[in-house]
PDB file of N, CA and C in Angstrom:
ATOM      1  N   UNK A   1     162.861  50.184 210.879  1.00  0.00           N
ATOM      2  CA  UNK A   1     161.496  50.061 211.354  1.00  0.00           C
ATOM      3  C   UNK A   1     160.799  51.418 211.257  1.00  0.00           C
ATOM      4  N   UNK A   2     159.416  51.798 210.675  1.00  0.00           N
ATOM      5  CA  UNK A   2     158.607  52.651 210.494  1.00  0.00           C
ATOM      6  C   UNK A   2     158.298  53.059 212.089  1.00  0.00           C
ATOM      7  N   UNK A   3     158.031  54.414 212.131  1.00  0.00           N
ATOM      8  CA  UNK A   3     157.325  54.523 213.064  1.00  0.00           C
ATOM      9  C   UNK A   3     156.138  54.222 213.312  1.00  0.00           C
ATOM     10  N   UNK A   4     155.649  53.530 214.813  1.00  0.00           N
ATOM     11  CA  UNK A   4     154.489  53.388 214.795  1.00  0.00           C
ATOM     12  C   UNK A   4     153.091  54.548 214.894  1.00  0.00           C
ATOM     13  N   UNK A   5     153.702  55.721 214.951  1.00  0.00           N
ATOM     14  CA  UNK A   5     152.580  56.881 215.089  1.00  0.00           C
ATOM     15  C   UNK A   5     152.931  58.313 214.456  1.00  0.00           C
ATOM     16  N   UNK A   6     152.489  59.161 213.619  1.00  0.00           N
ATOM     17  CA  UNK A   6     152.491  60.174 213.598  1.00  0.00           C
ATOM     18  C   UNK A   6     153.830  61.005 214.151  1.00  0.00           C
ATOM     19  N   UNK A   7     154.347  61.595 213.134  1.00  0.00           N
ATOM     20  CA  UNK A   7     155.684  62.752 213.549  1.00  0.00           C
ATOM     21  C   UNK A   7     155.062  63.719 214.925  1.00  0.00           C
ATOM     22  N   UNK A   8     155.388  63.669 216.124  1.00  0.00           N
ATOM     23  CA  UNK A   8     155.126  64.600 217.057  1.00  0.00           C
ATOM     24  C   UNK A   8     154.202  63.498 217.785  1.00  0.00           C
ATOM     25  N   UNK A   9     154.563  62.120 217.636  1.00  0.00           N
ATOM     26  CA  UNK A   9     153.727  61.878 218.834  1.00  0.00           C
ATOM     27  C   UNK A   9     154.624  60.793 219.588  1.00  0.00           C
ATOM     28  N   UNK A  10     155.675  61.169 219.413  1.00  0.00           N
ATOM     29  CA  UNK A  10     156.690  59.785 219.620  1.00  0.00           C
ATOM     30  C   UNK A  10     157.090  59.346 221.276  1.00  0.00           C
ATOM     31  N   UNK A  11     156.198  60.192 221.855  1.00  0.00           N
ATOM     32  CA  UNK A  11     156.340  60.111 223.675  1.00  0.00           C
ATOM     33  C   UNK A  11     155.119  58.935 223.511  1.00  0.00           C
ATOM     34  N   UNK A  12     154.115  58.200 222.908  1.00  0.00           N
ATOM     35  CA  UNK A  12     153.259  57.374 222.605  1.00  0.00           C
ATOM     36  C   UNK A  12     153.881  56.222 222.495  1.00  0.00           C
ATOM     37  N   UNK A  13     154.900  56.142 221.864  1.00  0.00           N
ATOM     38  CA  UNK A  13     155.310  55.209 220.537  1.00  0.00           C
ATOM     39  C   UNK A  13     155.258  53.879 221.756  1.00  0.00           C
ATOM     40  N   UNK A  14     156.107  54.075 223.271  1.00  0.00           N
ATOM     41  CA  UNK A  14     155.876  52.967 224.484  1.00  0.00           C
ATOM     42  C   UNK A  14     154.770  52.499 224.328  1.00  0.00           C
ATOM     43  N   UNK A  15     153.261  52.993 223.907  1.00  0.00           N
ATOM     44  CA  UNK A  15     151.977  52.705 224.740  1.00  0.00           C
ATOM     45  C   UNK A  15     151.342  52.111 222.976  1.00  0.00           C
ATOM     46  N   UNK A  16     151.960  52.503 222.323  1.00  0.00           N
ATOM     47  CA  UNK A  16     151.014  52.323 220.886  1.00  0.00           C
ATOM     48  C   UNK A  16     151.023  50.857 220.755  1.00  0.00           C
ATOM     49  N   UNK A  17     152.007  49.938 220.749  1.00  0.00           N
ATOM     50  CA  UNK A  17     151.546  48.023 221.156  1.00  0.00           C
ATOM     51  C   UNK A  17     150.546  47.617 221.693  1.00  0.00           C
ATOM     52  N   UNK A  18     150.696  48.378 222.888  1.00  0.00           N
ATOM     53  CA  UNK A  18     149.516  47.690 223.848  1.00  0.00           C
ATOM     54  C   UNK A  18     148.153  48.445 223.973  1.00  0.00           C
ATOM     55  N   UNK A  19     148.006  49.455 223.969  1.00  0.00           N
ATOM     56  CA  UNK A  19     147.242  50.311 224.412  1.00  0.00           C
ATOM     57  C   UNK A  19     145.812  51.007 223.161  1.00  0.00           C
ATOM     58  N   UNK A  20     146.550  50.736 222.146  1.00  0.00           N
ATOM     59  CA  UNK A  20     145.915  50.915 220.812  1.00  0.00           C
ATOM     60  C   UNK A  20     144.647  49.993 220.330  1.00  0.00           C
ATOM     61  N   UNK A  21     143.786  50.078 220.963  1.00  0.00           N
ATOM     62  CA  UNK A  21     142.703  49.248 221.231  1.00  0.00           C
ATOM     63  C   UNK A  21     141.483  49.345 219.915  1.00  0.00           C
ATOM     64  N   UNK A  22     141.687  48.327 218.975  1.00  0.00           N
ATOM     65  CA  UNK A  22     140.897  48.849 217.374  1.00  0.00           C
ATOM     66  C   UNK A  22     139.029  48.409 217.721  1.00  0.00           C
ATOM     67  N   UNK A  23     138.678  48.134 218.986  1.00  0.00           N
ATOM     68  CA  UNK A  23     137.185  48.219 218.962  1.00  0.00           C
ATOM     69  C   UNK A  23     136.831  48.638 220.310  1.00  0.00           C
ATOM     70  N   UNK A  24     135.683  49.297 220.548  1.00  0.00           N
ATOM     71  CA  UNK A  24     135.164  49.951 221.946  1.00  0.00           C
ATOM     72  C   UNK A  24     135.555  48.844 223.151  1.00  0.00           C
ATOM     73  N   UNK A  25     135.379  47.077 222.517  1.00  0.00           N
ATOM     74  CA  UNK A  25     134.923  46.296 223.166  1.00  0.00           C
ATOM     75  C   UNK A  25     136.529  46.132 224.289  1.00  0.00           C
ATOM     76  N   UNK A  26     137.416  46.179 222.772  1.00  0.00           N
ATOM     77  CA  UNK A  26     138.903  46.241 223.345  1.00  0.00           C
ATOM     78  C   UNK A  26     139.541  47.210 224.162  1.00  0.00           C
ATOM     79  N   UNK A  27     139.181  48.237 223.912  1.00  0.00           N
ATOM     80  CA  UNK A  27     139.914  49.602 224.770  1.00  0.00           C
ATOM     81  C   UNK A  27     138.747  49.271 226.449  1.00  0.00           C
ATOM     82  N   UNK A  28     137.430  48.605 226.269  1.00  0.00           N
ATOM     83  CA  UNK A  28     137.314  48.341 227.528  1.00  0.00           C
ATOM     84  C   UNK A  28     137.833  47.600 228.478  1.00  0.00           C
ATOM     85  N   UNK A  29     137.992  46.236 227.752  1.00  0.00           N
ATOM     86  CA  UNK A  29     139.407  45.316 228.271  1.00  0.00           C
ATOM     87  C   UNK A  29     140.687  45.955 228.875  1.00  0.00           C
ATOM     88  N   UNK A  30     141.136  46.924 227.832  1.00  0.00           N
ATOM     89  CA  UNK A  30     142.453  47.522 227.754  1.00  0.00           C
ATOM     90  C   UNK A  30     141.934  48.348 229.211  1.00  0.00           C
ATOM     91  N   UNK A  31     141.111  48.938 229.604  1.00  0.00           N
ATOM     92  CA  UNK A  31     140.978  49.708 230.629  1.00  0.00           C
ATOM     93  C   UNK A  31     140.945  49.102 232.005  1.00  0.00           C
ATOM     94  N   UNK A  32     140.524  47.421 232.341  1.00  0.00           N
ATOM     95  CA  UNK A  32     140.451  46.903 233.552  1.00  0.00           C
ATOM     96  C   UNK A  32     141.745  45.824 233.286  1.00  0.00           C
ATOM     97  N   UNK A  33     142.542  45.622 231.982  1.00  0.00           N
ATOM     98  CA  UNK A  33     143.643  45.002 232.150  1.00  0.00           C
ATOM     99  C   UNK A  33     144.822  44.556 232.875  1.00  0.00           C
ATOM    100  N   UNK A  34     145.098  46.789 232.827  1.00  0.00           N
ATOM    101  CA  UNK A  34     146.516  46.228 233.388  1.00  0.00           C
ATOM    102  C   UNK A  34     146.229  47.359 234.675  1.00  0.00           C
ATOM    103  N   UNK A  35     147.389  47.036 235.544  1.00  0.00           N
ATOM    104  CA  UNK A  35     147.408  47.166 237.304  1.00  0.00           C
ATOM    105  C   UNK A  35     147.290  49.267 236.838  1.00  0.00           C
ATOM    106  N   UNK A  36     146.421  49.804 237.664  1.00  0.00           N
ATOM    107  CA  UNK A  36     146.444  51.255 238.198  1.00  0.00           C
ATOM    108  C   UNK A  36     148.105  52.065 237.513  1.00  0.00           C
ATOM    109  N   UNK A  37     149.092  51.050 238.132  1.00  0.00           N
ATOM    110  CA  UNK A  37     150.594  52.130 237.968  1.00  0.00           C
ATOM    111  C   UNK A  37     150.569  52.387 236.338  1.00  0.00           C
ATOM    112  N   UNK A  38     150.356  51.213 235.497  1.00  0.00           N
ATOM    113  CA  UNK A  38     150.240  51.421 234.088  1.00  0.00           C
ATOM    114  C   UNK A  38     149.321  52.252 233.540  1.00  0.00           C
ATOM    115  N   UNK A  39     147.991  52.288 233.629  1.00  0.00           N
ATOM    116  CA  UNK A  39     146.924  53.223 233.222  1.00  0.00           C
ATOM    117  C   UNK A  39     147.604  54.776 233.215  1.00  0.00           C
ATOM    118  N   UNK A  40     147.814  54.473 234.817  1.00  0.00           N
ATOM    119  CA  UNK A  40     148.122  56.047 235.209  1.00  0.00           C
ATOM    120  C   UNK A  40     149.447  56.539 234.150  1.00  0.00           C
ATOM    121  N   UNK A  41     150.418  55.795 234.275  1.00  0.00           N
ATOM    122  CA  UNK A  41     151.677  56.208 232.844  1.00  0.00           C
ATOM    123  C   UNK A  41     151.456  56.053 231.206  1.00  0.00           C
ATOM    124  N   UNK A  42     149.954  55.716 231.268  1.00  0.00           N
ATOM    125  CA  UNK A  42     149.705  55.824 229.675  1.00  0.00           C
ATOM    126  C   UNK A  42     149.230  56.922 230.029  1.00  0.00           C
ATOM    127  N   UNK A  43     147.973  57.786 230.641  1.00  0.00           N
ATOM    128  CA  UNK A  43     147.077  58.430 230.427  1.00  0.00           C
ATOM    129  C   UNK A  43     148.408  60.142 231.518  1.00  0.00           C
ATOM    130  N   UNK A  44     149.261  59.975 231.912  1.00  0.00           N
ATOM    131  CA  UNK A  44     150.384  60.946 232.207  1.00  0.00           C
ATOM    132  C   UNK A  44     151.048  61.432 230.618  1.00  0.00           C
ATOM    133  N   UNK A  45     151.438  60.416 230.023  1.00  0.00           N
ATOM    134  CA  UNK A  45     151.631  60.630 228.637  1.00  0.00           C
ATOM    135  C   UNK A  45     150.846  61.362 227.531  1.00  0.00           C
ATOM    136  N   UNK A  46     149.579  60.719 227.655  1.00  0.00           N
ATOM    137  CA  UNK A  46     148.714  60.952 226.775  1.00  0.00           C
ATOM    138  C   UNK A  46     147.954  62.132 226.806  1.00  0.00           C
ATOM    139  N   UNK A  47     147.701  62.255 228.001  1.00  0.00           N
ATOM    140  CA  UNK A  47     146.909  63.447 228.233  1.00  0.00           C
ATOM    141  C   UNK A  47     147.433  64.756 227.639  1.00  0.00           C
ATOM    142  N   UNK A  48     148.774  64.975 227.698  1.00  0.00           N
ATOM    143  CA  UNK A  48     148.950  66.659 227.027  1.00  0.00           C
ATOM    144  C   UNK A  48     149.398  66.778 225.667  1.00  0.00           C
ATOM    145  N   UNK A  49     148.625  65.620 224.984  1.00  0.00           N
ATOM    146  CA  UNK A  49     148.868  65.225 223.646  1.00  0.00           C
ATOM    147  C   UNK A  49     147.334  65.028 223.038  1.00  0.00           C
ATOM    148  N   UNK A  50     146.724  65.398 224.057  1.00  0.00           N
ATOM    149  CA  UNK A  50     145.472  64.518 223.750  1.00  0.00           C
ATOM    150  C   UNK A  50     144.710  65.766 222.665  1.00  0.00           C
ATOM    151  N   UNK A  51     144.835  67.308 222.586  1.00  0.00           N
ATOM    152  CA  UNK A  51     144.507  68.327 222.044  1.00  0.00           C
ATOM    153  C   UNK A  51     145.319  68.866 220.376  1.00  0.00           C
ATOM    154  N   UNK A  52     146.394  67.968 220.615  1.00  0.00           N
ATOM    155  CA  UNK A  52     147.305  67.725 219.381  1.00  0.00           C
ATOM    156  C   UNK A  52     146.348  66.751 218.121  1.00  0.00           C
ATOM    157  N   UNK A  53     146.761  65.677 218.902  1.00  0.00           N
ATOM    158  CA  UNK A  53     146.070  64.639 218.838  1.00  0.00           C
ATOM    159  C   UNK A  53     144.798  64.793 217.848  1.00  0.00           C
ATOM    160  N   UNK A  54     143.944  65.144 218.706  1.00  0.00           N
ATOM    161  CA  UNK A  54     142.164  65.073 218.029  1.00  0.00           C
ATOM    162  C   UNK A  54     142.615  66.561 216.726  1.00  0.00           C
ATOM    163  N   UNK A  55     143.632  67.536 216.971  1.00  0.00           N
ATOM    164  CA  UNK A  55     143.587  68.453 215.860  1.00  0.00           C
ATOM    165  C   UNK A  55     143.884  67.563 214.912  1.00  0.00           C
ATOM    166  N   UNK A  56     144.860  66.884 215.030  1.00  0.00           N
ATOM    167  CA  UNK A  56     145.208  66.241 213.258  1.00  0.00           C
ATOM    168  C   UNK A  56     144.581  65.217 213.302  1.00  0.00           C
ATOM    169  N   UNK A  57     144.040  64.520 213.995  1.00  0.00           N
ATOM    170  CA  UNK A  57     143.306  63.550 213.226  1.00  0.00           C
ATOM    171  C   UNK A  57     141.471  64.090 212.508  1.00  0.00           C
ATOM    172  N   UNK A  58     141.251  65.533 213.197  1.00  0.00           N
ATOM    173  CA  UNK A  58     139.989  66.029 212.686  1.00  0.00           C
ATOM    174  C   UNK A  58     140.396  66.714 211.013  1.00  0.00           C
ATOM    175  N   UNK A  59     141.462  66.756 210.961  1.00  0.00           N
ATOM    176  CA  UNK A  59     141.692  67.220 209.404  1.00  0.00           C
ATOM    177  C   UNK A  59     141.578  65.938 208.439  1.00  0.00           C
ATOM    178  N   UNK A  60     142.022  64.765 208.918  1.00  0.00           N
ATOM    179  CA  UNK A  60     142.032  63.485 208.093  1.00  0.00           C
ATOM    180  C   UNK A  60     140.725  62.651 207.943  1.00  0.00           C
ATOM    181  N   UNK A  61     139.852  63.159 206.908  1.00  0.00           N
ATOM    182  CA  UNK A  61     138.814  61.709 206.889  1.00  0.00           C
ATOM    183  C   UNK A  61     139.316  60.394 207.586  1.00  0.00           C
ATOM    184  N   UNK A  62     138.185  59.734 207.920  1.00  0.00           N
ATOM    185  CA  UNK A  62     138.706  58.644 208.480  1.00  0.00           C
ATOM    186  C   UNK A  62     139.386  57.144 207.598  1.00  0.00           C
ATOM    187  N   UNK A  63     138.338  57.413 206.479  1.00  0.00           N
ATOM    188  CA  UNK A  63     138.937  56.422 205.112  1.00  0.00           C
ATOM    189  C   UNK A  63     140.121  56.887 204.890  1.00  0.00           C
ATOM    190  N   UNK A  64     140.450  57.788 204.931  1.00  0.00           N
ATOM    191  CA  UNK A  64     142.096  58.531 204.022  1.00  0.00           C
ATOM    192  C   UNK A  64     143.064  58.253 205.618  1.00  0.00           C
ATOM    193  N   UNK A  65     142.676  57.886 206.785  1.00  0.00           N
ATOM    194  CA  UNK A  65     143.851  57.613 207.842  1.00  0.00           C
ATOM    195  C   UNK A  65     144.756  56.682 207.447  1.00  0.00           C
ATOM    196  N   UNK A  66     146.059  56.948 207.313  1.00  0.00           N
ATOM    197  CA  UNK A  66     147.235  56.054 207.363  1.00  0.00           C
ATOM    198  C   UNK A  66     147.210  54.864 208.906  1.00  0.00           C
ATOM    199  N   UNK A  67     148.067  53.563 208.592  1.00  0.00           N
ATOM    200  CA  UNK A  67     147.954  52.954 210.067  1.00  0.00           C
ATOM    201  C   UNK A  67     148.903  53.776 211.350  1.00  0.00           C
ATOM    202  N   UNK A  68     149.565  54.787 210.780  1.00  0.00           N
ATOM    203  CA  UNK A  68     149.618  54.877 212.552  1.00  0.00           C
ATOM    204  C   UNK A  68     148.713  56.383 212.633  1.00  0.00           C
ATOM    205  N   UNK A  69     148.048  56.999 212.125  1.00  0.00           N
ATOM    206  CA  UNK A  69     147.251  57.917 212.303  1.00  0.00           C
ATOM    207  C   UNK A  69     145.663  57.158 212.462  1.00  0.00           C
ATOM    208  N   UNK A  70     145.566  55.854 212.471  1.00  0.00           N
ATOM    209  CA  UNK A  70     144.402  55.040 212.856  1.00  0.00           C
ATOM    210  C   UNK A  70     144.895  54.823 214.456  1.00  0.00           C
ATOM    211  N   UNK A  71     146.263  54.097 214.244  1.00  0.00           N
ATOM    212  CA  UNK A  71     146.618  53.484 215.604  1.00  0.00           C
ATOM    213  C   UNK A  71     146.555  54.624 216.755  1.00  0.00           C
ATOM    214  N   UNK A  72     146.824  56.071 216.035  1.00  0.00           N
ATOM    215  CA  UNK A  72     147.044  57.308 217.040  1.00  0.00           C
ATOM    216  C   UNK A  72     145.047  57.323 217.541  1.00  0.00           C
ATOM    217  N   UNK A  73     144.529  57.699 216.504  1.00  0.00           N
ATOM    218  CA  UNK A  73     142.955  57.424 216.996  1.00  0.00           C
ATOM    219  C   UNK A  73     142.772  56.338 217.706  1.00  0.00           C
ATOM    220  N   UNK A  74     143.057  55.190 217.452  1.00  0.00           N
ATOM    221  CA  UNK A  74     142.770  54.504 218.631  1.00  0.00           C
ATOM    222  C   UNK A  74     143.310  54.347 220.149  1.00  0.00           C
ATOM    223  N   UNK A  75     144.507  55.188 219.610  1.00  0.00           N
ATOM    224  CA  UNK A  75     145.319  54.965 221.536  1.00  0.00           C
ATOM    225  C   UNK A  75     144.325  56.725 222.134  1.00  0.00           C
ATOM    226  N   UNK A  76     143.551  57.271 221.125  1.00  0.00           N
ATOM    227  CA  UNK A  76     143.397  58.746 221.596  1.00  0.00           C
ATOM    228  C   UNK A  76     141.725  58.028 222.562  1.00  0.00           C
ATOM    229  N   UNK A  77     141.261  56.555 221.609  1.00  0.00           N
ATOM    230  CA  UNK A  77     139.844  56.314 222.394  1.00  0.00           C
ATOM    231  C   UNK A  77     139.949  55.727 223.585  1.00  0.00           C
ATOM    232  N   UNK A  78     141.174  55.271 223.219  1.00  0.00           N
ATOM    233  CA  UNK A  78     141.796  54.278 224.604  1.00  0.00           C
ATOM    234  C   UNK A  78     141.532  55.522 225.906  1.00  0.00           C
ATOM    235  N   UNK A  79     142.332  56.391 225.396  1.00  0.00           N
ATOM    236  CA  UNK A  79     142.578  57.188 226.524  1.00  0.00           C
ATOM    237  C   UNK A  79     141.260  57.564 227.115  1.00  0.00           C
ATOM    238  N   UNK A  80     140.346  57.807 226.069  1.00  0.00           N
ATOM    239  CA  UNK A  80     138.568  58.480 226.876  1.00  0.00           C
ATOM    240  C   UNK A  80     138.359  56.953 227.885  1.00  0.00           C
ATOM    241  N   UNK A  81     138.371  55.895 227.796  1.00  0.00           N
ATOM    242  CA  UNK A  81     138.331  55.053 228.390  1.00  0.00           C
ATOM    243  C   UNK A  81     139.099  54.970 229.470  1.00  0.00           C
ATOM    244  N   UNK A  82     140.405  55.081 229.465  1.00  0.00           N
ATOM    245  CA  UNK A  82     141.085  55.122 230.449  1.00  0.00           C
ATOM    246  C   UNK A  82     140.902  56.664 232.026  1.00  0.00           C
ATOM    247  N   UNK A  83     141.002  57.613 230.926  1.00  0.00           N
ATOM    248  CA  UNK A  83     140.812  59.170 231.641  1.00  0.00           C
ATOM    249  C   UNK A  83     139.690  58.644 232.745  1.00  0.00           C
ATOM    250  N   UNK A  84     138.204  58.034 231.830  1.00  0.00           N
ATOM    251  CA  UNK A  84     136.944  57.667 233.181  1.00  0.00           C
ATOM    252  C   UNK A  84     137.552  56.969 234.150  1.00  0.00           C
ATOM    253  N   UNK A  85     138.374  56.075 234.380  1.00  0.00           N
ATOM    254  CA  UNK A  85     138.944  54.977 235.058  1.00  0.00           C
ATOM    255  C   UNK A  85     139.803  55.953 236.128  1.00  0.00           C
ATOM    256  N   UNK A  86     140.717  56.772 235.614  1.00  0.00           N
ATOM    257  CA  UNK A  86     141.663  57.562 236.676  1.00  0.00           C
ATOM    258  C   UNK A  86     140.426  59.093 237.145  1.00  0.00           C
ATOM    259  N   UNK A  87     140.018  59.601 236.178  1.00  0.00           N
ATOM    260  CA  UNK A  87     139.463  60.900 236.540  1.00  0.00           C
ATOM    261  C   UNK A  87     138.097  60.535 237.150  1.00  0.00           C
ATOM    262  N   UNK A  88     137.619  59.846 237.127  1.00  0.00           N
ATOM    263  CA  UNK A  88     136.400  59.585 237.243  1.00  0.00           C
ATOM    264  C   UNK A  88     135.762  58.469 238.825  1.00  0.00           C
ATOM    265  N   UNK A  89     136.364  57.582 238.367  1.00  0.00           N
ATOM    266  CA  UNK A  89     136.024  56.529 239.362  1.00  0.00           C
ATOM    267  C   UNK A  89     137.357  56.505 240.418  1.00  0.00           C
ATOM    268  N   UNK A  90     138.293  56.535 239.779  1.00  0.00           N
ATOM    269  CA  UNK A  90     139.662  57.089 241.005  1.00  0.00           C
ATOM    270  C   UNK A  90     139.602  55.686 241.761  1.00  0.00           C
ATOM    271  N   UNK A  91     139.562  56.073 243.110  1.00  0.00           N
ATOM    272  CA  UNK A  91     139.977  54.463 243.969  1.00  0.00           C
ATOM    273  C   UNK A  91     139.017  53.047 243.870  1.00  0.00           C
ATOM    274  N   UNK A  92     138.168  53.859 243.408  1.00  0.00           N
ATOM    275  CA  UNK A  92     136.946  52.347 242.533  1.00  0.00           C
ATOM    276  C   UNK A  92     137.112  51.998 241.656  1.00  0.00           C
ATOM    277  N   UNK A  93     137.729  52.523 241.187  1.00  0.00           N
ATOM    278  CA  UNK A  93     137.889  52.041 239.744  1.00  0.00           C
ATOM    279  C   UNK A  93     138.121  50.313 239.618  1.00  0.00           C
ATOM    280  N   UNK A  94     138.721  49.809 240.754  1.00  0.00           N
ATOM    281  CA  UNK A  94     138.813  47.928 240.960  1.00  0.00           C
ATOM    282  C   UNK A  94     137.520  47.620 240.595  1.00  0.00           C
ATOM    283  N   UNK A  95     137.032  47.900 241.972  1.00  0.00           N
ATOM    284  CA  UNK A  95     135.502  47.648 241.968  1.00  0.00           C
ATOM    285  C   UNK A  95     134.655  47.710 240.732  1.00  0.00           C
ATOM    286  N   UNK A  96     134.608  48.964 239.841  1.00  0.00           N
ATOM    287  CA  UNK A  96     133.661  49.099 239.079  1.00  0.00           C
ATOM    288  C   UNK A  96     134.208  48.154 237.860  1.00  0.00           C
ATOM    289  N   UNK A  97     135.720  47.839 237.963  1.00  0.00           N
ATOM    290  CA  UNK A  97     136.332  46.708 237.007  1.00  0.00           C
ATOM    291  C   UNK A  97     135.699  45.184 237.102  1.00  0.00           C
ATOM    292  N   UNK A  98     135.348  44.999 238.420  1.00  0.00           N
ATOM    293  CA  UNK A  98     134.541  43.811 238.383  1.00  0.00           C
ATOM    294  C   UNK A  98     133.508  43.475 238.125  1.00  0.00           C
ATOM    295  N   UNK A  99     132.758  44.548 238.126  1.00  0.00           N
ATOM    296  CA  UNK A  99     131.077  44.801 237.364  1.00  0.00           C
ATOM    297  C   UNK A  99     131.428  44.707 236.043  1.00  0.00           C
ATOM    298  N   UNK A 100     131.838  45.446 235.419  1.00  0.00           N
ATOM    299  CA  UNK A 100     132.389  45.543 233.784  1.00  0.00           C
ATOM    300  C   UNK A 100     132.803  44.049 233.522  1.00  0.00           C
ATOM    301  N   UNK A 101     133.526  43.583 233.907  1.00  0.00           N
ATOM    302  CA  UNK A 101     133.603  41.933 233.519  1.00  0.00           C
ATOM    303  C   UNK A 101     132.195  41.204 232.924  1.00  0.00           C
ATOM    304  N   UNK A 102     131.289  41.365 233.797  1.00  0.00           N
ATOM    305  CA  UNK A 102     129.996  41.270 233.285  1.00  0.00           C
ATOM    306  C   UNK A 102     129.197  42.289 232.418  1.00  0.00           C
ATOM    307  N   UNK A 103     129.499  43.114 232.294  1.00  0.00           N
ATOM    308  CA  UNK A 103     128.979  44.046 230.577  1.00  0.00           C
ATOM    309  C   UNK A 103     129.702  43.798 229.617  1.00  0.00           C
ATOM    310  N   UNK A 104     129.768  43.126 228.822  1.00  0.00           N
ATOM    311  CA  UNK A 104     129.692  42.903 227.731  1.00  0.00           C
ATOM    312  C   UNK A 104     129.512  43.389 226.231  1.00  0.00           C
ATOM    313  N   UNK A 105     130.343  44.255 226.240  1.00  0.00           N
ATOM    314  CA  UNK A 105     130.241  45.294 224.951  1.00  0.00           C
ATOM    315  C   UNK A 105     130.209  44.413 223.453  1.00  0.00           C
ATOM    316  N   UNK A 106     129.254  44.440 222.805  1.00  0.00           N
ATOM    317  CA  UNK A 106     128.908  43.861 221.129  1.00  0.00           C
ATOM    318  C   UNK A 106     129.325  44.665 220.325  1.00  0.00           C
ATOM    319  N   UNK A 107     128.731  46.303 220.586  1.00  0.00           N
ATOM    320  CA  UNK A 107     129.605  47.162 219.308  1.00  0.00           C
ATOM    321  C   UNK A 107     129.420  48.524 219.666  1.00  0.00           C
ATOM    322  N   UNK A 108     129.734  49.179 219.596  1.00  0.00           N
ATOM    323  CA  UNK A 108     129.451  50.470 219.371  1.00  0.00           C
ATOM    324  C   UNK A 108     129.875  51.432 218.053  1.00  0.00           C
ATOM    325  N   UNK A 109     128.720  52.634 218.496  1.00  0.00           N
ATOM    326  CA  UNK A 109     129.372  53.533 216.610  1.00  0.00           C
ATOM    327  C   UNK A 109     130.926  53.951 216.776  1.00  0.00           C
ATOM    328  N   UNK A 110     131.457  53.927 217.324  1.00  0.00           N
ATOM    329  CA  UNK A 110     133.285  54.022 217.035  1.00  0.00           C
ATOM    330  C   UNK A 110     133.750  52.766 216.433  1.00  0.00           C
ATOM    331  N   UNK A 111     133.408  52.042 216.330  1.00  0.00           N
ATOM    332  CA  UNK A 111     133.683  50.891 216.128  1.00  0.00           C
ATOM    333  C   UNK A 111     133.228  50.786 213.919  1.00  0.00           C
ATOM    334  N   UNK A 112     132.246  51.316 213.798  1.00  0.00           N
ATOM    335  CA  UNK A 112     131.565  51.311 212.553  1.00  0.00           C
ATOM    336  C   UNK A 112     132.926  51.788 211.454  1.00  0.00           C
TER     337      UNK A 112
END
């Protein structure tokens, strides 16, 4: 079996199934999905990878990305999504999950 991500990112490789969210609309889902303990152990992971991360994927056009250097960009948008959820909103974050049920994301330019 191939790896699913990039040489040096293999502390990911747990979160790259689920977490690898290929449209804005999905990584928002992906963010009110699953219970607080999970978020928090993707974004414990992710976070001191997250400066690795955006270096190599800023050298790779985005047409020339291989799939797990796509899948790595997408678990890296996941994470901006997720980071607001723990860094941001913290013990609301439920709450503001139930409002979001009702926004409705169509597209955004990450998505293009």
């Amino acid at each position: 079996m191939s790896a699913l991500l990039p040489s040096g990112f293999e502390a990911l490789e747990p979160f790259a199934a689920r977490w690898a969210g290929a449209t804005a609309a999905d990584r928002a889902h992906l963010r009110s999905a699953f219970p607080s303990a999970e978020r928090d152990a993707f974004h414990a992971v992710c976070a001191p990878l997250l400066v690795d991360g955006l270096s190599r994927l800023d050298k790779i056009a985005l047409g020339e990305q291989d799939e797990s250097e796509r899948r790595l960009m997408h678990l890296l948008l996941t994470f901006a999504h997720v980071s607001l959820a723990i860094e941001v909103q913290g013990d609301a974050e439920d709450n503001h999950g139930l409002l979001r049920a009702s926004m409705r994301i169509i597209r955004a330019p990450a998505d293009l």
